[in-house]
Every structure is written in C-alpha cells, then in structure tokens.
Protein backbone atom coordinates (compact mmCIF):
# COMPACT_ATOMS: atom_id res chain seq x y z
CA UNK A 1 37.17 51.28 -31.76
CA UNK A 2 36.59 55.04 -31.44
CA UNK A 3 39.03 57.57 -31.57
CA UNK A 4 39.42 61.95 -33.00
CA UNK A 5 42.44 63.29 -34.24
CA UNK A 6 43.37 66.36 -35.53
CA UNK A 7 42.94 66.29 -39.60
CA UNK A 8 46.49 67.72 -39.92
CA UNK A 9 48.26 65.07 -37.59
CA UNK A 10 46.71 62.14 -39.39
CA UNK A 11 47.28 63.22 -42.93
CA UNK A 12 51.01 64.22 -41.90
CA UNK A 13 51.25 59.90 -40.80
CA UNK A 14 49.19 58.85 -43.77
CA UNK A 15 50.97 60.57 -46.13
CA UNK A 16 54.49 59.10 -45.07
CA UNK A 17 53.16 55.44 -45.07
CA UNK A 18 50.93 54.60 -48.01
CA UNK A 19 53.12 55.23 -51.00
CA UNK A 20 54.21 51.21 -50.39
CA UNK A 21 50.33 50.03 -50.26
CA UNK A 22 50.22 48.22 -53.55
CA UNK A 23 46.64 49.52 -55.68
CA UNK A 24 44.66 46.73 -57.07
CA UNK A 25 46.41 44.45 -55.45
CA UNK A 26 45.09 40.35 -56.09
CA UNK A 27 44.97 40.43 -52.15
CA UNK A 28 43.08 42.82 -50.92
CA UNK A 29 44.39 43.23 -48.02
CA UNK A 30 47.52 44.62 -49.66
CA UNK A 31 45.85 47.92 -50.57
CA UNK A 32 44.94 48.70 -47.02
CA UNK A 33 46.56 49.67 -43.84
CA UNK A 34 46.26 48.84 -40.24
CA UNK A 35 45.00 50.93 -37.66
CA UNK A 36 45.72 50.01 -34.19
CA UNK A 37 44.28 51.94 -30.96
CA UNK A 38 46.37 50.28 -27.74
CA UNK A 39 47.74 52.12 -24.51
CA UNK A 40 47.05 55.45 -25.61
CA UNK A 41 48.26 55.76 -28.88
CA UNK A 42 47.63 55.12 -32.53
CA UNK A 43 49.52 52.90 -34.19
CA UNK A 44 48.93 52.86 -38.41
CA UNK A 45 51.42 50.28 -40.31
CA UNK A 46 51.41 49.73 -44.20
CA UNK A 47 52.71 46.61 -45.69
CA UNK A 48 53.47 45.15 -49.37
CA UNK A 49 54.80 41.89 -48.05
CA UNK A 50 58.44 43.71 -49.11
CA UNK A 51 58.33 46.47 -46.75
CA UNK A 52 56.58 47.83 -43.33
CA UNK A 53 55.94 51.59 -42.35
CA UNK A 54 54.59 51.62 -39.37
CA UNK A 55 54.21 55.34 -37.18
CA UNK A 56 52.77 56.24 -33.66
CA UNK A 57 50.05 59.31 -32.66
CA UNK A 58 50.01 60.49 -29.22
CA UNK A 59 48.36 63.68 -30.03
CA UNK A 60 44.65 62.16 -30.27
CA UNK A 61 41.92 61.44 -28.09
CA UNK A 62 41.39 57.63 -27.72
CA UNK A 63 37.93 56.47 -26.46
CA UNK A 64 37.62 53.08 -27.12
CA UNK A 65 40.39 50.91 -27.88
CA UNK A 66 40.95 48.33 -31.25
CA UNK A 67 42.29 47.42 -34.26
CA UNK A 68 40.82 47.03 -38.17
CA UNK A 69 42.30 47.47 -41.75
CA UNK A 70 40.66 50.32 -43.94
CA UNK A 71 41.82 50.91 -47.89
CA UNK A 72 44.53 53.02 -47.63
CA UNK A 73 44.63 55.17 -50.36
CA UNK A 74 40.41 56.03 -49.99
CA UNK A 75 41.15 56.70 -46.45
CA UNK A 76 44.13 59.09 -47.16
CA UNK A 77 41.88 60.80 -49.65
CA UNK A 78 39.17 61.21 -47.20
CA UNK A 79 41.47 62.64 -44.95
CA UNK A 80 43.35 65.26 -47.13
CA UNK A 81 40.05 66.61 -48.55
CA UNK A 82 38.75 67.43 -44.89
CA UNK A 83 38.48 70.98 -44.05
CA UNK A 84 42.11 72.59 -42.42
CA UNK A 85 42.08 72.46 -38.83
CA UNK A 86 39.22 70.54 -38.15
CA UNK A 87 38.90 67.50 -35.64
CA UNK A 88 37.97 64.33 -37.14
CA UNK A 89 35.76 61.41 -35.76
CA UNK A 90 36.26 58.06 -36.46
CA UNK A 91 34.30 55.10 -35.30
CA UNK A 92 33.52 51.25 -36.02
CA UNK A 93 30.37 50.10 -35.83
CA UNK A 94 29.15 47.09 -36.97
CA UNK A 95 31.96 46.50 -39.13
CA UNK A 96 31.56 49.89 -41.01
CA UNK A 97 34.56 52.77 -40.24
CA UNK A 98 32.62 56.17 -39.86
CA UNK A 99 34.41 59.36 -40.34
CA UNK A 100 32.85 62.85 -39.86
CA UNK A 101 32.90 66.16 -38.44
CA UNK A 102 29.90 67.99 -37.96
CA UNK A 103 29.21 68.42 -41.54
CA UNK A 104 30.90 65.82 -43.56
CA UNK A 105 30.25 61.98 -43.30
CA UNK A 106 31.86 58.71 -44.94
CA UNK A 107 31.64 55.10 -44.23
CA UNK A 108 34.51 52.43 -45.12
CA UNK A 109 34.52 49.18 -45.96
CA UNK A 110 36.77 47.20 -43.67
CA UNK A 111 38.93 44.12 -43.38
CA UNK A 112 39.68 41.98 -39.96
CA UNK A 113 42.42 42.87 -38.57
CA UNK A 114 44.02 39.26 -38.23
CA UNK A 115 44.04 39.34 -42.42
CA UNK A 116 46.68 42.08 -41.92
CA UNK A 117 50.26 40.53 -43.33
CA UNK A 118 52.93 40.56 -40.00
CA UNK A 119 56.40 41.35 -40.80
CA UNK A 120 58.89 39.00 -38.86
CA UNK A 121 62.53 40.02 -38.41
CA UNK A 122 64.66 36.94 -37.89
CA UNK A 123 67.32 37.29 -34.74
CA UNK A 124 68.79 41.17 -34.42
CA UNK A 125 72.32 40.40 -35.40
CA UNK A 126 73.71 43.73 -35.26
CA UNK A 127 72.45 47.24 -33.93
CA UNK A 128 74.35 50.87 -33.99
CA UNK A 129 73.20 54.49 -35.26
CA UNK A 130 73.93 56.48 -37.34
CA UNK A 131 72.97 60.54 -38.42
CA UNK A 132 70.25 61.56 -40.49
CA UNK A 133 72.83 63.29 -42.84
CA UNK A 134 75.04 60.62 -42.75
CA UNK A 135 73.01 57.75 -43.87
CA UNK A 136 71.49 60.17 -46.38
CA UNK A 137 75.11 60.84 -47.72
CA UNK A 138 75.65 57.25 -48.32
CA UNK A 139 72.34 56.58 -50.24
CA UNK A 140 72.37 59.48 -52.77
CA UNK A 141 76.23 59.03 -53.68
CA UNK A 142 75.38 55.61 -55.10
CA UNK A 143 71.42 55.30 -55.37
CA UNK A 144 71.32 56.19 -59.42
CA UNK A 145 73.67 53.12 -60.16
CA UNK A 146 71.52 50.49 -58.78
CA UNK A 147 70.01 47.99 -61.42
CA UNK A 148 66.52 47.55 -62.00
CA UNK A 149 64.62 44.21 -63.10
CA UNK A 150 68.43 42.96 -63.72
CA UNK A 151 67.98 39.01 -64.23
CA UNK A 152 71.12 38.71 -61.61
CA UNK A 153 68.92 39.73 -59.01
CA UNK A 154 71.73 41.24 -56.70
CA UNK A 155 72.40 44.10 -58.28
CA UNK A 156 69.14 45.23 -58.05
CA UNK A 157 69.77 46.72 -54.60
CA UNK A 158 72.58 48.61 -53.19
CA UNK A 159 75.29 46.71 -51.04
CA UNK A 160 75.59 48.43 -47.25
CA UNK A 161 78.48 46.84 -45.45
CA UNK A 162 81.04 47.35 -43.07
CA UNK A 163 84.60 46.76 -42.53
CA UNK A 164 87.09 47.97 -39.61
CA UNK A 165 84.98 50.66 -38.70
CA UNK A 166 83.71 52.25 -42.18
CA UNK A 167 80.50 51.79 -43.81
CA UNK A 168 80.30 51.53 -47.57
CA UNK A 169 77.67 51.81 -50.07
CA UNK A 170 77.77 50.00 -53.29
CA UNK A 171 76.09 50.22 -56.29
CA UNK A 172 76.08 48.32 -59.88
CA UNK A 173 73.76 47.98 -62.81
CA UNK A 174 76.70 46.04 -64.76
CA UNK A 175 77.92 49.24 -66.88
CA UNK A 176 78.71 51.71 -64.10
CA UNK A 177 79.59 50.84 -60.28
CA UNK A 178 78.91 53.43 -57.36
CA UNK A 179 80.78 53.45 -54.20
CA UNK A 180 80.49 55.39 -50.78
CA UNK A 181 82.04 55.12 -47.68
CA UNK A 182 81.67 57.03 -44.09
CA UNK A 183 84.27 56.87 -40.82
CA UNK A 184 82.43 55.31 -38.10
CA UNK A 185 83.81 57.12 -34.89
CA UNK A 186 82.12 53.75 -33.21
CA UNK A 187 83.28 50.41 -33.28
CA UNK A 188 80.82 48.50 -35.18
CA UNK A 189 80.89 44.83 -36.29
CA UNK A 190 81.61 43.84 -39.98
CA UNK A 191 78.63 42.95 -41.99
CA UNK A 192 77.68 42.53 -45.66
CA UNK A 193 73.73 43.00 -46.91
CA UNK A 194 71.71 44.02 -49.76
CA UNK A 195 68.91 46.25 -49.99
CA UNK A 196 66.24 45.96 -52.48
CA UNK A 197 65.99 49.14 -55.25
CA UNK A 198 62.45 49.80 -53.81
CA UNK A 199 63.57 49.94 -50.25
CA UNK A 200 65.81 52.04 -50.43
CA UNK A 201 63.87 54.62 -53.07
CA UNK A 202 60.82 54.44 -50.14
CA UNK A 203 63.16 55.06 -47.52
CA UNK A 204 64.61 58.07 -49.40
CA UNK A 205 61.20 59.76 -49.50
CA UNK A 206 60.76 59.42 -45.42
CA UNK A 207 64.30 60.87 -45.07
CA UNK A 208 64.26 64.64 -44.12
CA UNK A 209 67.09 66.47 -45.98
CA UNK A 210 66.63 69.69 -43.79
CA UNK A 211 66.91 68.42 -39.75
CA UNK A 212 70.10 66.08 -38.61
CA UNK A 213 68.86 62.96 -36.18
CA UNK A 214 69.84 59.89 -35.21
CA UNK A 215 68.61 56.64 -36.75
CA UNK A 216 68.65 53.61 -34.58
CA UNK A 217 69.27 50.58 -37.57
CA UNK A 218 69.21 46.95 -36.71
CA UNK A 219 69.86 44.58 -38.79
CA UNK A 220 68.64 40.40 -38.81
CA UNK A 221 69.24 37.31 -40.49
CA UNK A 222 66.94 38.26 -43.39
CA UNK A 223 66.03 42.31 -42.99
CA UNK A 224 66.88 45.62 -41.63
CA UNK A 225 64.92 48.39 -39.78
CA UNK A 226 65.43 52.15 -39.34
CA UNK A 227 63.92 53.53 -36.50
CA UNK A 228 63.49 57.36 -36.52
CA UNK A 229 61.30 60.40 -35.47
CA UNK A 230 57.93 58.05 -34.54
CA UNK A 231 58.93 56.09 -37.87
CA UNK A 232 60.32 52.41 -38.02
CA UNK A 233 60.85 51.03 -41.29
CA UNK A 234 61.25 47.48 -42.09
CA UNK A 235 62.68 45.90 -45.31
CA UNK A 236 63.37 42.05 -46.20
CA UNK A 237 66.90 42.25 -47.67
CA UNK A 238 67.92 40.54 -51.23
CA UNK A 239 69.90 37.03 -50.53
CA UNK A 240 72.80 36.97 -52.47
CA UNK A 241 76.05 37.91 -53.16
CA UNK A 242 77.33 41.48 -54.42
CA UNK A 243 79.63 41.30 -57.35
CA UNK A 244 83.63 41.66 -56.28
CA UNK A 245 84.20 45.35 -57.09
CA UNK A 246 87.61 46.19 -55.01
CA UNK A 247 89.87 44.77 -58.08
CA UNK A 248 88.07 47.86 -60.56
CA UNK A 249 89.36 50.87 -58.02
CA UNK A 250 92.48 49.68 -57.48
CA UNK A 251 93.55 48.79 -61.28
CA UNK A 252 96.47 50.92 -62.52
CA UNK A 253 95.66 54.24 -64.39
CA UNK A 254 97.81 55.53 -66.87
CA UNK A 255 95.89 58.48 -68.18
CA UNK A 256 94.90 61.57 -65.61
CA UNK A 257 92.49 64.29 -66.85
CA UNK A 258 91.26 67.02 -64.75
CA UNK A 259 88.26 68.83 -65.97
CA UNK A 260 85.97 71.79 -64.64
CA UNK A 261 82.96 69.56 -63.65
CA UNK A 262 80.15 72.49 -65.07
CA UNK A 263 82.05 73.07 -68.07
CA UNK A 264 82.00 69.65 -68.59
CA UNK A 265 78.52 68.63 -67.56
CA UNK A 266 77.13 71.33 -69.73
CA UNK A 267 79.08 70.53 -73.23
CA UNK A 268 77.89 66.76 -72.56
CA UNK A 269 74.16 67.72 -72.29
CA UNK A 270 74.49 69.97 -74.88
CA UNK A 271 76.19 67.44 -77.78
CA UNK A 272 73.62 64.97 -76.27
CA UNK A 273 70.66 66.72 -78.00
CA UNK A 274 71.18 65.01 -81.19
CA UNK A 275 72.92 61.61 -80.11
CA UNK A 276 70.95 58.22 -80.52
CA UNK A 277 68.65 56.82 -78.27
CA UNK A 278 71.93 54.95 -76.76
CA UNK A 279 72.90 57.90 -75.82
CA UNK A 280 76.59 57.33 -77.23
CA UNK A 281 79.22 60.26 -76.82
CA UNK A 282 82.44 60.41 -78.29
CA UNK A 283 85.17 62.19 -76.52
CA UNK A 284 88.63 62.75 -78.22
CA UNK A 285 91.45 63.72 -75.60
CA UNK A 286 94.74 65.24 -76.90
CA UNK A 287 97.06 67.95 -74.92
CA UNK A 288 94.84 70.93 -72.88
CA UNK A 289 91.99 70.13 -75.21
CA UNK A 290 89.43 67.53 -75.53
CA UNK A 291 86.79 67.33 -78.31
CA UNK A 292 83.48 65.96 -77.68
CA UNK A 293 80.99 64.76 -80.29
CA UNK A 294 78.04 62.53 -81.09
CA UNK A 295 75.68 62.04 -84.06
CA UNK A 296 72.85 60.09 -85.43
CA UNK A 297 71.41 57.53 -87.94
CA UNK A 298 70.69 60.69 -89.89
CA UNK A 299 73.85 61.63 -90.13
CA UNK A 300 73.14 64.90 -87.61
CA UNK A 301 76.78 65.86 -86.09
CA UNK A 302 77.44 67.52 -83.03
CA UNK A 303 81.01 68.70 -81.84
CA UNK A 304 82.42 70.88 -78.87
CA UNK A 305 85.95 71.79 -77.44
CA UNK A 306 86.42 72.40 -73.89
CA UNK A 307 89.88 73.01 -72.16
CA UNK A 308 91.37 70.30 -69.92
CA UNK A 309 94.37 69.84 -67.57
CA UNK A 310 96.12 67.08 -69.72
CA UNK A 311 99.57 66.90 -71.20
CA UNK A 312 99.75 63.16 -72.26
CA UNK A 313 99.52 61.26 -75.61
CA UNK A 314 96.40 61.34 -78.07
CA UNK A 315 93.35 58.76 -77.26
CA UNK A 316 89.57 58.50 -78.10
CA UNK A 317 87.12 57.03 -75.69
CA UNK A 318 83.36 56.31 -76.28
CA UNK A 319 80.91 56.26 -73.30
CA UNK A 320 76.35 56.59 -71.95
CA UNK A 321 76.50 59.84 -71.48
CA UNK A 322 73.62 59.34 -69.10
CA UNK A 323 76.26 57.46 -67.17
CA UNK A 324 78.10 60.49 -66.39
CA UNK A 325 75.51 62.99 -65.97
CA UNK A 326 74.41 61.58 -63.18
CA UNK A 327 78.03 61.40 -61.44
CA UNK A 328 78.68 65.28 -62.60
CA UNK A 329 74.81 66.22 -61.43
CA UNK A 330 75.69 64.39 -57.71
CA UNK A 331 79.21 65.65 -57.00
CA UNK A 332 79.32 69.02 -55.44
CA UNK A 333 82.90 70.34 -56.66
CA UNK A 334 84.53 72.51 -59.24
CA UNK A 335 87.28 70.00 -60.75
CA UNK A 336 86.98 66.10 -61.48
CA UNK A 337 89.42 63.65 -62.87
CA UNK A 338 89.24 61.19 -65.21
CA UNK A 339 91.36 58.03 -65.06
CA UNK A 340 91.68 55.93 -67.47
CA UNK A 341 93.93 52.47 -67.66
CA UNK A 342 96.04 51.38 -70.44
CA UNK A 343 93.57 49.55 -72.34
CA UNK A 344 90.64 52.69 -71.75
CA UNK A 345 88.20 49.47 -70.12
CA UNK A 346 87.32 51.60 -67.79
CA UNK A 347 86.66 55.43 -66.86
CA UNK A 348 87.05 56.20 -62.98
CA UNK A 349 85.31 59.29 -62.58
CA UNK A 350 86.45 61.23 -59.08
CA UNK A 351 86.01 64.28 -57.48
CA UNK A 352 89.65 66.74 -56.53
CA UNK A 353 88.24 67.42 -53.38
CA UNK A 354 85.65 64.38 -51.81
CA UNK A 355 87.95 61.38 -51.16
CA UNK A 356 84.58 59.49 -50.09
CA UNK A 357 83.42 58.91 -53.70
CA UNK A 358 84.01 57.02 -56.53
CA UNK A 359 82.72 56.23 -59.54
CA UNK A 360 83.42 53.83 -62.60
CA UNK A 361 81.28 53.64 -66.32
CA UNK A 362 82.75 51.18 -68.45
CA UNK A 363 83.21 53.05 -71.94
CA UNK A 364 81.33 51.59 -74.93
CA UNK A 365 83.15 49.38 -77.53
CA UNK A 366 81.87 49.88 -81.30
C-alpha cells in the first residue's frame, strides 16, 4: 500500500470521522480506522460497533493499492501537526505505516485489515431524500429532549417516522416531549424507527448548517444510512417502541397565555440564579401579569413581574426551568403561548408563528 495526499485533504476526512473511534477501547481495533486504497480512491471508515463513517478521496495519488487499520486518533494527530500545504507520503512496509515529507518521519503500528468490525445493513426497506436544511430542521427542534442512560431504553433516541406524507421527529426524556414535523412534497411510505442519542449527536456534527444538499437516507430492518457530500453514515437503530404521545397534544386547554418569548426567557434565567439545584421555578399567572419566583434551602428569594396577554382566572404553576430554556433558546419568534389544561398536568409550550413545533414539560408537583 502506497499512496500521497495533500495534508489539508486528509485532515479535512479525518477530522469528520474519528470523533466515534472509541479511546482505550478493550478491543483494539475499536480505536483505529480503516484505510482502504481500491480503483483509484481512498476509502477511510471509522467504526464503534454502533456507528460507521466512512468518506472517499479522489484528490490523491495512488501507487500501490491495499488496505490496513492504523490508531485513529495518533494518525489524525500526525496529520494535523504536518506543515500547511505540504504533500504527505504514506507507505506500508513490512507491517509498519510510514508517513513523511522530506523532513518529518513517523512509523505506526498497524492492525490486519480483516480485524476491522463490518457494518451489515439488513434488507433496504425504504429509500427517499431529503434537504440538508430540512433534515437539520427536524433534528434541532427536538434533539435537547431526548433521554440519556434512561432504563426504558427507547427514549433514549429520537423517534423519525412518517405518516401520509409528513415526517415527524419525536423526542421524550419522560418530563418534557419534543415534536417536529416537515411536508414531504414526495410520496413516501409510512415508517416508524428510533435513533440512538449518540447517532444522532454524531450526525449533527457532520451536518453543514451553511450549504443546502440533498441527503440520500435509506433505511433497513435494523439501521439507517445518510449518504451525503462523499459521506455515508451508518447507525444500528434502537428496537423498541416509542411511547404514545398523540393523546398529550390533543388534550383540551383551558388556559391561553401569550408571552414575549425574550422577555420571558430572560426573567427565567435571571430568577434561576438562586433556585435549587432542581432548578424549580414558580410562576404565578393572574390578569396581564404573571409573577415569577424561586428560592432556596437558605431561604434566598427571587421574584420578577413581566406583562402577559391573559385575561382569565388566578392559577400557580411550578415547572425545570431548564425545561423551558431550552424551548425559548430554540424557537426563533417574538410571542409564545402557554396552554395549560384544567388540571395544569401539563404546559404546551408553542410558538404564534411556527405551526411545525411543539413542545410539552410536565410542571412539577410539591
């Protein structure tokens, strides 16, 4: 195997594929990736037995074809702390990767190839695409409700599924619940999966937020890929089934507040300086005004008054105020409502003018 690249095309692959390679790992082969030299083109691929990154390099000169696994976060190292603009060499012999320039020389320790973990996607049951933007949309709406290390396993993930033509994303930890959808202009079949947290963080990180393309996604029996700018990404998915969450939006409100979202956001970060480690905020609603407060197991008190569009009877309700940063800190919008059903069990948190989200955090009971 013998091949030179370009230091700043390699790095630019390395960099997008080894955040999954697990450090330390008990299996070695876990903390490397796979390079792959075949018809003209590089192939590196990264694998934690969850996930695969794999990406293609045209723009290098191949001179003797092959394949071996090299650590990957020594080798991305290497690379980044070459000199800018400089051709690399790299080389196996006997077993040992070399990489130089004419100054600079390291040799690697290497695995076989055949050692390397295969990802195998089960039948391709359904395939479609879908905008950069789009899918991007769909992620960050309902990403920061997703559960982590939750013993009921499928929450930890975000639901993707589609019905008659629109694609929803769904999101739980048990006290708040996410949900996203999109128009597809395409007919697409119905389907129901769950993504693993980690996935879909990784995939978040490869996403580019500043150019619009198309993602080719496929999904089978027991994973998804996203296929996009020289990029495929594979992830198992969880098996299991989503919590019912339709029931929650469609409950009957009986209270309607309309706030300014900044005024809002900022009075709730502000009382939150003193408030417990629960981060427990009391809110206390009454005509055009609402009163929010929070203190401590040192008696510490904080208390601000904000105006509000609301003309309906007195009520108190107690919520994370985490739990609604995060909505106010996503939506992009000057006025939200709050609605609130008879019993205040839950708080349904959406924006006046994007339809496509909405958001419940069940309010605290003390």
């Amino acid at each position: 195997m013998k091949f030179t690249i370009m230091r700043e095309n390699l790095l630019e692959a390395l960099q997008k594929i080894t955040s999954i390679c697990i450090n330390k790992s008990i299996l070695p082969i876990l903390n490397n990736i796979l390079i792959k030299l075949k018809n003209g083109i590089l192939f590196i691929i990264s694998h934690n037995l969850e996930i695969e990154i794999s990406t293609k390099i045209k723009s290098c000169k191949i001179i003797k074809e092959g394949e071996i696994s090299i650590p990957a976060k020594k080798f991305l190292e290497i690379c980044r702390n070459f000199p800018l603009n400089k051709i690399i060499k790299i080389k196996l012999v006997d077993n040992i990767l070399i990489i130089k320039n004419n100054f600079i020389k390291f040799k690697l320790s290497v695995l076989p190839s055949n050692l390397f973990p295969n990802f195998i996607n089960g039948k391709n049951l359904i395939n479609f695409n879908l905008l950069n933007f789009n899918l991007i949309n769909l992620i960050e709406s309902t990403q920061f409700s997703m559960g982590i290390q939750d013993a009921r396993y499928y929450i930890n993930g975000m639901l993707i599924k589609s019905k008659n033509n629109i694609i929803y994303t769904v999101t739980t930890d048990g006290y708040r619940l996410s949900l996203c959808y999109y128009k597809y202009l395409k007919k697409i079949s119905n389907f129901s999966i769950i993504i693993p947290r980690k996935s879909i963080l990784e995939l978040m990180k490869l996403l580019n937020k500043k150019k619009n393309f198309i993602i080719n996604i496929k999904i089978n029996n027991n994973s998804i890929s996203f296929k996009f700018q020289k990029l495929l990404f594979n992830t198992k998915l969880i098996n299991g089934n989503f919590p019912s969450y339709k029931e929650i939006f469609n409950k009957k409100y009986n209270y309607y507040i309309e706030f300014d979202k900044n005024i809002l956001k900022e009075a709730i970060k502000r009382i939150s300086i003193i408030s417990d480690e629960k981060n427990i905020i009391y809110m206390y609603i009454k005509k055009k005004q609402a009163i929010i407060k929070s203190k401590n197991e040192i008696q510490e008190i904080a208390e601000e008054k904000i105006k509000i569009n609301y003309l309906g009877k007195k009520f108190k309700v107690i919520f994370n105020s985490k739990y609604i940063i995060d909505i106010l800190n996503f939506l992009k919008c000057n006025n939200i409502f709050f609605l609130l059903d008879k019993n205040i069990s839950i708080i349904n948190i959406k924006s006046k003018n994007i339809k496509y989200n909405s958001y419940i955090v069940m309010p605290i009971r003390l």
